[in-house]
Protein backbone atom coordinates (compact mmCIF):
# COMPACT_ATOMS: atom_id res chain seq x y z
CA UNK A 1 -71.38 54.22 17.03
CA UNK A 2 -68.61 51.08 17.75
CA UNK A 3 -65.03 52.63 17.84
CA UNK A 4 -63.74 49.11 18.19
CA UNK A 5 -60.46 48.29 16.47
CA UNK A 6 -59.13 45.38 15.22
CA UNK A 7 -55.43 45.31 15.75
CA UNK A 8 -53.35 42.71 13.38
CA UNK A 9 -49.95 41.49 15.24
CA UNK A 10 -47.58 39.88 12.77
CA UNK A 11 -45.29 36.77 13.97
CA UNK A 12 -42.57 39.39 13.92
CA UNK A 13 -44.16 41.82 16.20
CA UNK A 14 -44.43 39.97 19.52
CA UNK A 15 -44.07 43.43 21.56
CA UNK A 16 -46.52 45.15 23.61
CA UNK A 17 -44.28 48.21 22.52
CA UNK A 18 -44.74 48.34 18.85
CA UNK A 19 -47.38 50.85 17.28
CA UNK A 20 -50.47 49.15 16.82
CA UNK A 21 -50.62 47.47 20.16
CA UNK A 22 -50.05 50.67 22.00
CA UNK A 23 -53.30 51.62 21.15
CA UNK A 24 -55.20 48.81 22.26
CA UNK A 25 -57.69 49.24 24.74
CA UNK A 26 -58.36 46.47 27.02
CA UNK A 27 -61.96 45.00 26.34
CA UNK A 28 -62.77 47.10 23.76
CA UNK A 29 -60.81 46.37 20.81
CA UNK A 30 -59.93 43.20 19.43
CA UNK A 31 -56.18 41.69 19.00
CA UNK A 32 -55.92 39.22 16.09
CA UNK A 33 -52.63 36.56 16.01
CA UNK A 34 -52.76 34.16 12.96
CA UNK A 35 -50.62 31.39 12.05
CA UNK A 36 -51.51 31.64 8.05
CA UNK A 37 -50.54 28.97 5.42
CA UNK A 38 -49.30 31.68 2.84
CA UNK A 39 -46.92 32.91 5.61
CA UNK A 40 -45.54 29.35 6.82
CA UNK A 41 -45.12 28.39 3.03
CA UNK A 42 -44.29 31.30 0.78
CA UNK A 43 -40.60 29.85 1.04
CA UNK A 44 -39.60 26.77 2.71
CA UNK A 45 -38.86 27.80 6.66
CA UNK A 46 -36.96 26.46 8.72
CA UNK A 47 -39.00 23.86 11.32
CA UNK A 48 -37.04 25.80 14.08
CA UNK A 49 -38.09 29.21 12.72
CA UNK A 50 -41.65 28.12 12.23
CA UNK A 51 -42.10 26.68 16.16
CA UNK A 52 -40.11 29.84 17.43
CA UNK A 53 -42.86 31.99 15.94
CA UNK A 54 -45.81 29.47 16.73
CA UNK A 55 -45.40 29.22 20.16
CA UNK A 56 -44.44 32.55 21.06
CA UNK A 57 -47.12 33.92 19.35
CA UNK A 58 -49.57 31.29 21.34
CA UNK A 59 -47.65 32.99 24.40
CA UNK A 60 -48.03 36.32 23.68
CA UNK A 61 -51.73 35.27 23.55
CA UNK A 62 -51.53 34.60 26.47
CA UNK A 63 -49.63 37.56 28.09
CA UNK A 64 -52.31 39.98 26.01
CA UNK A 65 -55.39 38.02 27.60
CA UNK A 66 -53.92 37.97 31.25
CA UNK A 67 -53.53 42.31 30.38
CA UNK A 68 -57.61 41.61 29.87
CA UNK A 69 -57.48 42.13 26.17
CA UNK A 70 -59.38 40.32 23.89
CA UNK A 71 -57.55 38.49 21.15
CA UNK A 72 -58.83 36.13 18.32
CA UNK A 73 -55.91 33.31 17.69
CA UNK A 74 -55.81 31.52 14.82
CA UNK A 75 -53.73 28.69 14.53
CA UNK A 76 -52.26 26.56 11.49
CA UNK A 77 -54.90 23.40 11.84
CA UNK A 78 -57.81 25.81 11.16
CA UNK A 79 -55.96 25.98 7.28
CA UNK A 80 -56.71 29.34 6.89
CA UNK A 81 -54.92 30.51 3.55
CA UNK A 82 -53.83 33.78 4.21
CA UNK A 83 -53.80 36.77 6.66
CA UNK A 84 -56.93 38.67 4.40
CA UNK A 85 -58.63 35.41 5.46
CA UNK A 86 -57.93 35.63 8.61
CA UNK A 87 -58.93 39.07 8.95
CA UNK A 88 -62.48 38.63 6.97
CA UNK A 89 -62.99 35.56 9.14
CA UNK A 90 -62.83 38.21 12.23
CA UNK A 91 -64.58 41.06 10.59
CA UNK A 92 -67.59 38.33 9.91
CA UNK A 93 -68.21 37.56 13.79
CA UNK A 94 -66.87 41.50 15.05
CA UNK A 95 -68.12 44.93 14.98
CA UNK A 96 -65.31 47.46 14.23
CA UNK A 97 -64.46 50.60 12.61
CA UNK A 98 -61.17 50.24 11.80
CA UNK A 99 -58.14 47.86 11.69
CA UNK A 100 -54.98 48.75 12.41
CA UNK A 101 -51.44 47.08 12.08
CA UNK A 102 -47.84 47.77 12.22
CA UNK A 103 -46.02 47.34 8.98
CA UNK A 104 -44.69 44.47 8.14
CA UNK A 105 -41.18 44.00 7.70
CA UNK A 106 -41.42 42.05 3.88
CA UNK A 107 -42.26 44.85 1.09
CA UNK A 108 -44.29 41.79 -0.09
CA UNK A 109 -46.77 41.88 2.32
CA UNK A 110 -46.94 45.40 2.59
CA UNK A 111 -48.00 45.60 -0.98
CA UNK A 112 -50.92 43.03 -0.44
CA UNK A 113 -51.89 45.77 2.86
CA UNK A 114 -51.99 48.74 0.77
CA UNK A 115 -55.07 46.85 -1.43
CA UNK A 116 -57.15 45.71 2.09
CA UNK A 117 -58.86 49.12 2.22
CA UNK A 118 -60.82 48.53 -1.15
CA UNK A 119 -60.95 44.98 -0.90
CA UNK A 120 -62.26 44.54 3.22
CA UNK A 121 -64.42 48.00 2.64
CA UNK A 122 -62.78 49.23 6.29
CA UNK A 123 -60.09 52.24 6.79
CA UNK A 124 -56.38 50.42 7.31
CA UNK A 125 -54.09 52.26 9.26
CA UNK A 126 -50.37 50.97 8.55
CA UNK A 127 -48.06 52.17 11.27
CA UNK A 128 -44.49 52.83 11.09
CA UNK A 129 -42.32 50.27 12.92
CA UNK A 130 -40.77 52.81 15.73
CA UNK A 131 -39.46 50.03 17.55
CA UNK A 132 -36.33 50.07 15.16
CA UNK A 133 -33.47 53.10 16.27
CA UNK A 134 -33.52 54.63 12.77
CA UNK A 135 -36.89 55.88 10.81
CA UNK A 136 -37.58 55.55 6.84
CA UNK A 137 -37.18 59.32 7.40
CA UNK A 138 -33.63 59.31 9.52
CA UNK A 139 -32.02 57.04 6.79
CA UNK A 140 -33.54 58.59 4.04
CA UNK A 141 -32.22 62.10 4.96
CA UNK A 142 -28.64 60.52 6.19
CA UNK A 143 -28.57 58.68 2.33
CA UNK A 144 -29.54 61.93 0.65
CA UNK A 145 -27.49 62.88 -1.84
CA UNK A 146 -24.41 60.82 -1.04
CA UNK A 147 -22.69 59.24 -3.49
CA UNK A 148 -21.96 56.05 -1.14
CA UNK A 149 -24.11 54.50 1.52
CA UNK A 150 -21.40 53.26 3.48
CA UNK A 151 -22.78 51.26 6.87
CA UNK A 152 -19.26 52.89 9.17
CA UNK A 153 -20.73 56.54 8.67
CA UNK A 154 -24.44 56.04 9.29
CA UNK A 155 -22.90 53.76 12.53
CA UNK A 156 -20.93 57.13 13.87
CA UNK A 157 -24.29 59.20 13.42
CA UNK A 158 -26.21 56.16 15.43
CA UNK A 159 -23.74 55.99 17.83
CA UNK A 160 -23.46 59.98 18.80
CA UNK A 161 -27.70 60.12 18.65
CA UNK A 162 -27.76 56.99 21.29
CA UNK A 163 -24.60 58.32 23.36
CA UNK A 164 -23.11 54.56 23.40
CA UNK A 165 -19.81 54.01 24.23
CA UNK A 166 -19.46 57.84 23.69
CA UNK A 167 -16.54 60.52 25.86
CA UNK A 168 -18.19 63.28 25.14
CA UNK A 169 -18.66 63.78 21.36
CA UNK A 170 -16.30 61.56 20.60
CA UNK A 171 -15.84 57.80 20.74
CA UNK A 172 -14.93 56.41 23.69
CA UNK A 173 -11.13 54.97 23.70
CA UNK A 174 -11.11 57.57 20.77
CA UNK A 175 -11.40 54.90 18.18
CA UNK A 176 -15.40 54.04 16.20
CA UNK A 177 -14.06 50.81 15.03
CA UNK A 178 -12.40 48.12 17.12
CA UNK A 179 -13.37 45.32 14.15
CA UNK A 180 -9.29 45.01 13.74
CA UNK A 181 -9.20 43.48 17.57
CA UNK A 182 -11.97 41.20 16.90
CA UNK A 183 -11.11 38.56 14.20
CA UNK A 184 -9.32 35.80 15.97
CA UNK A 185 -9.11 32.41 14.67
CA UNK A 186 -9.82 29.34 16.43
CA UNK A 187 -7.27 27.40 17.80
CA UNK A 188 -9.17 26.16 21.14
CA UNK A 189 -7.57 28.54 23.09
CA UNK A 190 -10.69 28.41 25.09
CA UNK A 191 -13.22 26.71 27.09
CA UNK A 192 -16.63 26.83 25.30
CA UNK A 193 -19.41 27.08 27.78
CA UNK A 194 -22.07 24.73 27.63
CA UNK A 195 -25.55 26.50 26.74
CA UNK A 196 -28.20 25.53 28.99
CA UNK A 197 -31.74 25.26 26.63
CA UNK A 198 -34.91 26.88 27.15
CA UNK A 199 -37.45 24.66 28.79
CA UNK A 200 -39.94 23.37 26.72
CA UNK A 201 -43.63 23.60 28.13
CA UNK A 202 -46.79 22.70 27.16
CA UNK A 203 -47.83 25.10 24.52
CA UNK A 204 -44.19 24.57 22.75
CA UNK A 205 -44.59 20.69 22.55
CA UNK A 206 -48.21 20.80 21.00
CA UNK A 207 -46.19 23.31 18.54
CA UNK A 208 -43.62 20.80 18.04
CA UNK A 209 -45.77 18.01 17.03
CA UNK A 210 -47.73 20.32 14.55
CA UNK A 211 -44.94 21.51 12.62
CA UNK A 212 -43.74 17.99 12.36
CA UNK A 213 -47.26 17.12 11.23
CA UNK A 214 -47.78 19.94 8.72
CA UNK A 215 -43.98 20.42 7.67
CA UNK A 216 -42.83 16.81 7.42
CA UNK A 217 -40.21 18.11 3.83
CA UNK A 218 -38.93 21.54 5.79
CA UNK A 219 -35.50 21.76 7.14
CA UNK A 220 -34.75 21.74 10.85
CA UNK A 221 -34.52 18.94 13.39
CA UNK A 222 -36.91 20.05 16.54
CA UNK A 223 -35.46 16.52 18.45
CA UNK A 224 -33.04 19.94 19.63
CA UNK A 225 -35.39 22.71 19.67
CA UNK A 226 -33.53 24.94 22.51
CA UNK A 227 -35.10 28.13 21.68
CA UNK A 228 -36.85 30.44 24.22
CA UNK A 229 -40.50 31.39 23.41
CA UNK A 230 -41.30 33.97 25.88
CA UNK A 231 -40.24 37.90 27.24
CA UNK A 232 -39.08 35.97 30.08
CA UNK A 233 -36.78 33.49 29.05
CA UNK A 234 -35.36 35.13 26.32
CA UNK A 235 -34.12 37.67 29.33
CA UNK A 236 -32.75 35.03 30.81
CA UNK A 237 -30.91 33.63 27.51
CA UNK A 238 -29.45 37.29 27.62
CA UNK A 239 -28.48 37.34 31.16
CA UNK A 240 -26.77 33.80 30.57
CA UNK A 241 -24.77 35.29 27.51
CA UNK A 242 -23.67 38.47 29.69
CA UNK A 243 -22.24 36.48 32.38
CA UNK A 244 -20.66 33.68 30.42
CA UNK A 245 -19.77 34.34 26.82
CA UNK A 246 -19.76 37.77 26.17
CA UNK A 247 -16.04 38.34 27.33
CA UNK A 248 -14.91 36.33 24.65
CA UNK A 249 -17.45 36.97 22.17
CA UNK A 250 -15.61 39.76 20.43
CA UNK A 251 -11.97 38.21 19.76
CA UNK A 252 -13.61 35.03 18.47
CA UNK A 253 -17.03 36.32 16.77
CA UNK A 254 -15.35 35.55 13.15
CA UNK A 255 -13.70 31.79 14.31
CA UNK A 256 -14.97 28.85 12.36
CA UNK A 257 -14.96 26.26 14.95
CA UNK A 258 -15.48 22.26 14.57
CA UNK A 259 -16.57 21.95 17.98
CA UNK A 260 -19.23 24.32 18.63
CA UNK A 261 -22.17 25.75 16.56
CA UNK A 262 -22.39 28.39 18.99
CA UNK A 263 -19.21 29.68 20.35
CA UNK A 264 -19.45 32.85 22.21
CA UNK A 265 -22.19 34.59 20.30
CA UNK A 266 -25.34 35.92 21.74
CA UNK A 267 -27.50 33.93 19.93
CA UNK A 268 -30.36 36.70 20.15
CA UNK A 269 -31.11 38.15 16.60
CA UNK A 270 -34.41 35.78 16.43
CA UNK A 271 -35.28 37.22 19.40
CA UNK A 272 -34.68 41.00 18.35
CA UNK A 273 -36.02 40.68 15.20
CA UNK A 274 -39.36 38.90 16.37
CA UNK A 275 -40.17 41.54 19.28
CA UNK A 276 -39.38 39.54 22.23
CA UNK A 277 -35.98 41.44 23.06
CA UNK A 278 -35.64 45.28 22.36
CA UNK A 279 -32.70 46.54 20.83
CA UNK A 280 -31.47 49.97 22.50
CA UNK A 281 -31.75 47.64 25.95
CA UNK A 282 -29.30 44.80 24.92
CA UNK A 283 -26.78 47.90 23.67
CA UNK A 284 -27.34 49.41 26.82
CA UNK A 285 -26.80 46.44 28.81
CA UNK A 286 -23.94 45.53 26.50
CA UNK A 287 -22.26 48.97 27.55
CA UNK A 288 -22.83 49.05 30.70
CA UNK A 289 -20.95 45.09 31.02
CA UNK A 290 -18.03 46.89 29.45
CA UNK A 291 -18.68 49.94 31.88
CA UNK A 292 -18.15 47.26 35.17
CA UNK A 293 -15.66 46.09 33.43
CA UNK A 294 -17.54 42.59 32.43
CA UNK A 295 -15.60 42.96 28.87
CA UNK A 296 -13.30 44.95 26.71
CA UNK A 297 -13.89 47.85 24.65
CA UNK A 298 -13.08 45.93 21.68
CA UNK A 299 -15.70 43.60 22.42
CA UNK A 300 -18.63 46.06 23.66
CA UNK A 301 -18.01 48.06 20.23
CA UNK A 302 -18.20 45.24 18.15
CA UNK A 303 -21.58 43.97 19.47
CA UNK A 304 -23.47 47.25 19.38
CA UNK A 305 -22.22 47.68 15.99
CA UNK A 306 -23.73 44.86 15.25
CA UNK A 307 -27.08 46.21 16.36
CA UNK A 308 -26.97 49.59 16.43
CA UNK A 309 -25.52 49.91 13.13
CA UNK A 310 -25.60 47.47 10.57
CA UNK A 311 -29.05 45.77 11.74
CA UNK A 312 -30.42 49.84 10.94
CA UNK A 313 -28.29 50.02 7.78
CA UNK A 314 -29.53 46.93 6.37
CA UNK A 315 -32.70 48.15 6.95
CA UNK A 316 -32.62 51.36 5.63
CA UNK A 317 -31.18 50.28 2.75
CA UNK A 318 -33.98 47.44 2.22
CA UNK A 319 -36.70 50.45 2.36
CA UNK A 320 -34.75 52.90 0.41
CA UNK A 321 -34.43 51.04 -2.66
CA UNK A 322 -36.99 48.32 -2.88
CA UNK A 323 -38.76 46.94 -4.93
CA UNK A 324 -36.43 47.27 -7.61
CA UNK A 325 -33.71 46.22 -5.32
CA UNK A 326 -34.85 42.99 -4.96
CA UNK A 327 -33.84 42.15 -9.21
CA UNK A 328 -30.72 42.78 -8.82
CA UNK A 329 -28.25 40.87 -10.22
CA UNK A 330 -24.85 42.64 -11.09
CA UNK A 331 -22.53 39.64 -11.75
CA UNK A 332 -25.05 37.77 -14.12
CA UNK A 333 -24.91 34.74 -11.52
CA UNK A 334 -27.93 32.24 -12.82
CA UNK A 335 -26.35 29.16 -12.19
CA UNK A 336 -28.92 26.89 -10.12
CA UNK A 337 -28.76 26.29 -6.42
CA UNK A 338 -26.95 22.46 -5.83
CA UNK A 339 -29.29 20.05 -4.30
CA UNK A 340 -26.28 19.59 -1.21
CA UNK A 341 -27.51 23.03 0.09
CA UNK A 342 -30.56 21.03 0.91
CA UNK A 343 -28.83 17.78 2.27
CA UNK A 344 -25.30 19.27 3.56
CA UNK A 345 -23.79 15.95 1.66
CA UNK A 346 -20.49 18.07 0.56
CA UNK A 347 -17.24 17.15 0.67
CA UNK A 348 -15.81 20.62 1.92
CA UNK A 349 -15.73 20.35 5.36
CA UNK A 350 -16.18 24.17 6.55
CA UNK A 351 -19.33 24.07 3.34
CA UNK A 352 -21.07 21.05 4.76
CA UNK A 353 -20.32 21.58 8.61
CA UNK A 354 -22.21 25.43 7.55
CA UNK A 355 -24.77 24.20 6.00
CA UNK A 356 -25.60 21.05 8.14
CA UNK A 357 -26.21 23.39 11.53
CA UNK A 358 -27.84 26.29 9.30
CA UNK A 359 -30.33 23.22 8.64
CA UNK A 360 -30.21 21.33 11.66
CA UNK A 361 -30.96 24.40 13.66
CA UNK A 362 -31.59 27.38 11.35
CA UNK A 363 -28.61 28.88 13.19
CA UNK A 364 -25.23 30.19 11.43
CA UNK A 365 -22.90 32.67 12.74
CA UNK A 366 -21.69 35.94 10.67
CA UNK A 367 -18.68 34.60 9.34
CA UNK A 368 -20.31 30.85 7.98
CA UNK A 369 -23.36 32.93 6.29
CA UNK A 370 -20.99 35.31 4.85
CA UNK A 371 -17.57 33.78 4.04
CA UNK A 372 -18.36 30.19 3.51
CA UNK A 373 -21.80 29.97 2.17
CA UNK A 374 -21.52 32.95 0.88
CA UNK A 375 -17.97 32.82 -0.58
CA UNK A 376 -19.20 29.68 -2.65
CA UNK A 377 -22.47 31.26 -3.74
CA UNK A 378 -20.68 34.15 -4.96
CA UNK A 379 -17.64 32.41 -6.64
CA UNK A 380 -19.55 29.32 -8.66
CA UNK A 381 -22.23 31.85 -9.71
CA UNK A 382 -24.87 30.36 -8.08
CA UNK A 383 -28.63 32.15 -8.85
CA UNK A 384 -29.13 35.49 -6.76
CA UNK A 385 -32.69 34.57 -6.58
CA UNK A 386 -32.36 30.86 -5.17
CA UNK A 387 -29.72 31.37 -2.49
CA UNK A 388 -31.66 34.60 -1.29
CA UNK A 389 -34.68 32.44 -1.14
CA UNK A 390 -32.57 30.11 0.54
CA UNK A 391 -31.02 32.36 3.21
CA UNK A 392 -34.32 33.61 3.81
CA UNK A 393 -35.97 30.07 4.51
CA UNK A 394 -32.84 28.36 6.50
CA UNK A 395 -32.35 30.46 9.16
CA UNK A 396 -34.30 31.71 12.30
CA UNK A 397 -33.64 34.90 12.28
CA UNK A 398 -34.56 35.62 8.64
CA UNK A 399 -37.12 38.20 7.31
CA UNK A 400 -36.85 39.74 4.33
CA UNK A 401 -35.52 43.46 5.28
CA UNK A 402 -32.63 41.32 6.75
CA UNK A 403 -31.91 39.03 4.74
CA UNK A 404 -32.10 40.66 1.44
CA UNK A 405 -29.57 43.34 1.95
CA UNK A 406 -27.05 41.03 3.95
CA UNK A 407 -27.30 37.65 0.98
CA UNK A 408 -27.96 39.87 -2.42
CA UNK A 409 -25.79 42.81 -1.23
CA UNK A 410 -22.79 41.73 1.26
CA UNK A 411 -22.88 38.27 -0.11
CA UNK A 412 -23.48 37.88 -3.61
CA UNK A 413 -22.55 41.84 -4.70
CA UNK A 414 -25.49 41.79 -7.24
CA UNK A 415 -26.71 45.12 -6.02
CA UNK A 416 -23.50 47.26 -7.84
CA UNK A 417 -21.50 47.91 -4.93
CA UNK A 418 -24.30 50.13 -2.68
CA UNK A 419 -23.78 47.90 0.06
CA UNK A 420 -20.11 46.56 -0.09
CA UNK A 421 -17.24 48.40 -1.33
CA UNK A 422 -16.04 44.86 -3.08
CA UNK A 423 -16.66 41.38 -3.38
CA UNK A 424 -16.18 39.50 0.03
CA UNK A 425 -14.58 36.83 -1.85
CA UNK A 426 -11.92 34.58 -0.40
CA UNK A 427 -9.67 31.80 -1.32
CA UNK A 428 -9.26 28.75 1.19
CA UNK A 429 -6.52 30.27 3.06
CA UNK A 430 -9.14 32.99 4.81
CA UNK A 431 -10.80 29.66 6.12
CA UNK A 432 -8.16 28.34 7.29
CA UNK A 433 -6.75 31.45 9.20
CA UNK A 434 -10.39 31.50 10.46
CA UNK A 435 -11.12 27.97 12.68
CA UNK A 436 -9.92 24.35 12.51
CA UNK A 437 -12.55 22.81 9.86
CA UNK A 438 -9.23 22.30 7.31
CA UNK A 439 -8.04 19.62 10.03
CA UNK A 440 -10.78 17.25 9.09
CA UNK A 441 -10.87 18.19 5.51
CA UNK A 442 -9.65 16.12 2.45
CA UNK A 443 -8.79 19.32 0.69
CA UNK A 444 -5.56 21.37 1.43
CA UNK A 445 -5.90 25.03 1.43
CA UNK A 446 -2.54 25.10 0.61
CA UNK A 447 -2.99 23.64 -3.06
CA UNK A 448 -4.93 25.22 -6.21
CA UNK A 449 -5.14 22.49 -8.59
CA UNK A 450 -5.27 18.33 -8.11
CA UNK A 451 -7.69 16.08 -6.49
CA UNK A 452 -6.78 17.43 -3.31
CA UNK A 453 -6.45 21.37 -3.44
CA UNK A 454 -8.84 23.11 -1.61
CA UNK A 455 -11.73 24.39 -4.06
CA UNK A 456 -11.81 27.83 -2.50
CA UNK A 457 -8.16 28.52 -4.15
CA UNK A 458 -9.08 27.92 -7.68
CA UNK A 459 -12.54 29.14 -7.28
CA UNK A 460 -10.93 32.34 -6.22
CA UNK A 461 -8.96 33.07 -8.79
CA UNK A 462 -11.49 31.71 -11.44
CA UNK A 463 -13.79 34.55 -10.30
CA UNK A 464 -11.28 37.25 -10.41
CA UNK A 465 -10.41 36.06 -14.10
CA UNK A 466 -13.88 36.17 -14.78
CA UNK A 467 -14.43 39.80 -13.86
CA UNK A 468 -11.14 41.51 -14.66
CA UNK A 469 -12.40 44.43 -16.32
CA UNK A 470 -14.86 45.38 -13.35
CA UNK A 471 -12.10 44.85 -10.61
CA UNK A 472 -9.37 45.96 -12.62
CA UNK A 473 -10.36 49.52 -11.59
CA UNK A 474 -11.67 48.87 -8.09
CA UNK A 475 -8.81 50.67 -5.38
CA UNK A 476 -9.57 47.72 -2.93
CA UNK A 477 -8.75 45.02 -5.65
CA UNK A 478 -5.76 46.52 -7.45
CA UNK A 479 -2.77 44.25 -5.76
CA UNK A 480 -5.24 41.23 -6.26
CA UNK A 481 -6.07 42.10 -9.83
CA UNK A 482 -2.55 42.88 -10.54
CA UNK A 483 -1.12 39.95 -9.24
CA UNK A 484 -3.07 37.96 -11.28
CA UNK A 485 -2.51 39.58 -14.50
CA UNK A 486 1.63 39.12 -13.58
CA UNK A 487 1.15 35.07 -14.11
CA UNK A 488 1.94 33.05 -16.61
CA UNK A 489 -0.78 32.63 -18.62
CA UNK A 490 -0.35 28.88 -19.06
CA UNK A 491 -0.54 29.02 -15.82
CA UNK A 492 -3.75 31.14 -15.37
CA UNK A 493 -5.40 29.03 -18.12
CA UNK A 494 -4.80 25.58 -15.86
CA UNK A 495 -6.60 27.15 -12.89
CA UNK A 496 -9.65 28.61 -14.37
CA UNK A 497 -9.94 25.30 -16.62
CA UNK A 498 -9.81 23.33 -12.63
CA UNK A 499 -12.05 25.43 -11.28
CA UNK A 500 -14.57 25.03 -14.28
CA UNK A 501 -14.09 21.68 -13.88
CA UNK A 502 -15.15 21.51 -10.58
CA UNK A 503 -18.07 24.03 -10.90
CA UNK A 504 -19.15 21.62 -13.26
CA UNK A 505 -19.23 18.74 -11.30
CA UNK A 506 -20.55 20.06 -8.03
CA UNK A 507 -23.93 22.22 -9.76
């Protein structure tokens, strides 16, 4: 009897590490990579995100042939529709008994996998994803019966089961949270270095030209496609960050900066989050920079948090609560997503300069997805559904798990508070404090109404007017709340009548 498998790799599981492929047998069963059209299309990816997974898939082909495996590659010119296509096309030509695959990280998709045993007439095996820190089980039984899921207590637990930056059982310096140290703005008080890009071969330029060909209306300019496609350089895109950013990336990881897309950050979430960098190794290596003294405390704690905890949170919360998560919409917001979100052509400079380099290069730091996107998402109203899909097709990095929590949740609070204790909303004084776009902007964050006031001021205050009675008894909103109710009404009335005048005209 044939005890061939067929193992299914997803674009997002480009690690010999993960599940499924541990199993393999060289020879004997049958790896299957397929660039699908449902995949590439179901929202409208980024051109950089697309090529990223393209030709590091077409390289992992090749690193899981040169282990003597055999795979079956499929790529996008052969127009197959969908990965059940893909999989019946293999099943036609190959013997096998079984087909195994690690689950996805979209709940979408793992719906569709739960209906393949009926429909392909062959047992599925869907494996748990180990190659995340924290199982379904860990942050189920950490969320049980707690009234809030708060990210800074499932980070301690992380923290203490890893032993990073730990003294014993406590936290090293004797403080968890060193986020205080780490919100400089930017007043180019540094050097920035220049990034040196990944080379481009071959197999990435015949990528290049097909995404062009078959995604001529996507975002994403691949004229600058920088982005490493294999194990190899990817370590080396880490080792460059270690040795020349990472000592500043803490104090400025929240500046908004004119000159620089990039800044100090590590640029490596697209590679985590598509298997081609593991996550306990960059803490490790993170620590052990700090350990030799390569950067501060401050610094080494804020980028493991990063990782170690709210990459896991958002995760667990993604699994814990969907599908019905995913229809949430707490603040009624179902106004429809502008057009400029899809040509940058705004005339706030920190909104455009954002959303220009989230579609240039489907890259965006924390701060830009969060505080300026986001801020103006969440104060005009703007459709939790669009912008989600939005933030899910712009950027690189983006697959559902991690994107849903971090836009409907942090960004947008339509998920009633499980994720943030209140609205990150912010007037245009936060973006000023934060970087140097006001400089260059026609709009003064020091003004609320007039031609010339910053939109981010009146939008503020609009949105707090509009939900009094849900942030009047909020503890982290009470002095803003307060304050507001304390004006001259007059006075209140002239603002939110500005900033529904300029809602209007910009959506």
């Amino acid at each position: 009897m044939n005890d061939s498998k067929l193992i299914l790799v997803l674009g997002d599981q480009l690690s010999p590490r993960q599940p499924a492929l541990r199993q393999a047998r060289p020879g004997i069963d049958v790896i299957l990579l397929a660039e699908v059209w449902e995949e590439a299309s179901y929202v409208r990816h980024n051109r950089h995100k697309i090529a990223l997974l393209f030709s590091a898939m077409r390289h992992f082909r090749d690193e899981l042939e040169s282990a003597g495996h055999r795979v079956h590659y499929i790529t996008i010119d052969q127009r197959v529709p969908s990965l059940e296509m893909a999989v019946r096309g293999v099943l036609d030509s190959c013997d096998v008994s079984e087909l195994l695959v690690c689950e996805p990280g979209e709940y979408r998709l793992l719906d569709e996998l739960r209906g393949w045993q009926d429909a392909l007439n062959l047992p599925v095996s869907v494996l748990e994803d180990d190659r995340f820190l924290a199982s379904h089980a860990d942050f189920a039984a950490w969320a049980d019966g707690k009234k809030q899921l708060r990210m800074e207590f499932f980070y301690r637990k992380m923290r203490a089961r890893y032993q990073l930056l730990m003294e014993g059982s406590g936290p090293a310096g004797g403080k968890w949270n060193y986020d205080a140290d780490n919100r400089a703005g930017w007043r180019n008080q540094r050097d920035i270095p220049d990034r040196v890009d990944a080379p481009i071969d071959a197999i990435t330029r015949e990528v290049i030209d097909t995404v062009n060909t078959h995604f001529p209306e996507n975002p994403g300019d691949l004229s600058h496609f920088r982005l490493a496609v294999t194990r190899e350089e990817v370590g080396r895109q880490f080792d460059w960050f270690l040795e020349h950013a990472l000592a500043d990336f803490g104090r400025y990881q929240d500046a908004l900066v004119e000159e620089s897309p990039w800044v100090f950050h590590g640029l490596i979430s697209m590679y985590i989050n598509c298997g081609l960098l593991e996550p306990l190794e960059v803490c490790e290596r993170v620590e052990k920079a700090w350990q030799q003294g390569a950067c501060s405390l401050s610094t080494a704690e804020g980028f493991i948090r990063q990782i170690l905890g709210w990459r896991e949170y958002i995760r667990g919360i993604y699994w814990l609560l969907m599908p019905e998560y995913k229809n949430r919409n707490a603040l009624s917001a179902n106004r429809p997503l502008p057009n400029y979100f899809w040509t940058a052509n705004t005339e706030m400079r920190c909104l455009s300069r954002a959303i220009e380099q989230s579609l240039d290069h489907g890259y965006a730091h924390h701060i830009q997805r969060l505080m300026v996107i986001g801020n103006f998402a969440l104060l005009t109203g703007l459709d939790v559904t669009e912008v989600c899909d939005w933030y899910l097709g712009v950027y690189v990095d983006a697959y559902e798990w991690v994107e849903l929590p971090n836009t409907l949740g942090m960004a947008l609070y339509a998920d009633n508070a499980v994720i943030a204790s209140k609205p990150y909303a912010a007037s245009g004084k936060y973006i000023q404090k934060q970087g140097n776009h006001c400089q260059q902007c026609q709009y003064k964050p020091t003004k609320v109404t007039g031609p010339d006031a910053c939109p981010f001021n009146s939008l503020y205050w609009r949105f707090i007017d509009q939900h009094l009675d849900r942030f009047g008894g909020n503890p982290r909103m009470g002095l803003v709340v307060a304050n507001w109710r304390k004006r001259d009404p007059e006075e209140r009335a002239v603002i939110v009548q500005w900033a529904d005048q300029m809602i209007d005209q910009w959506t």
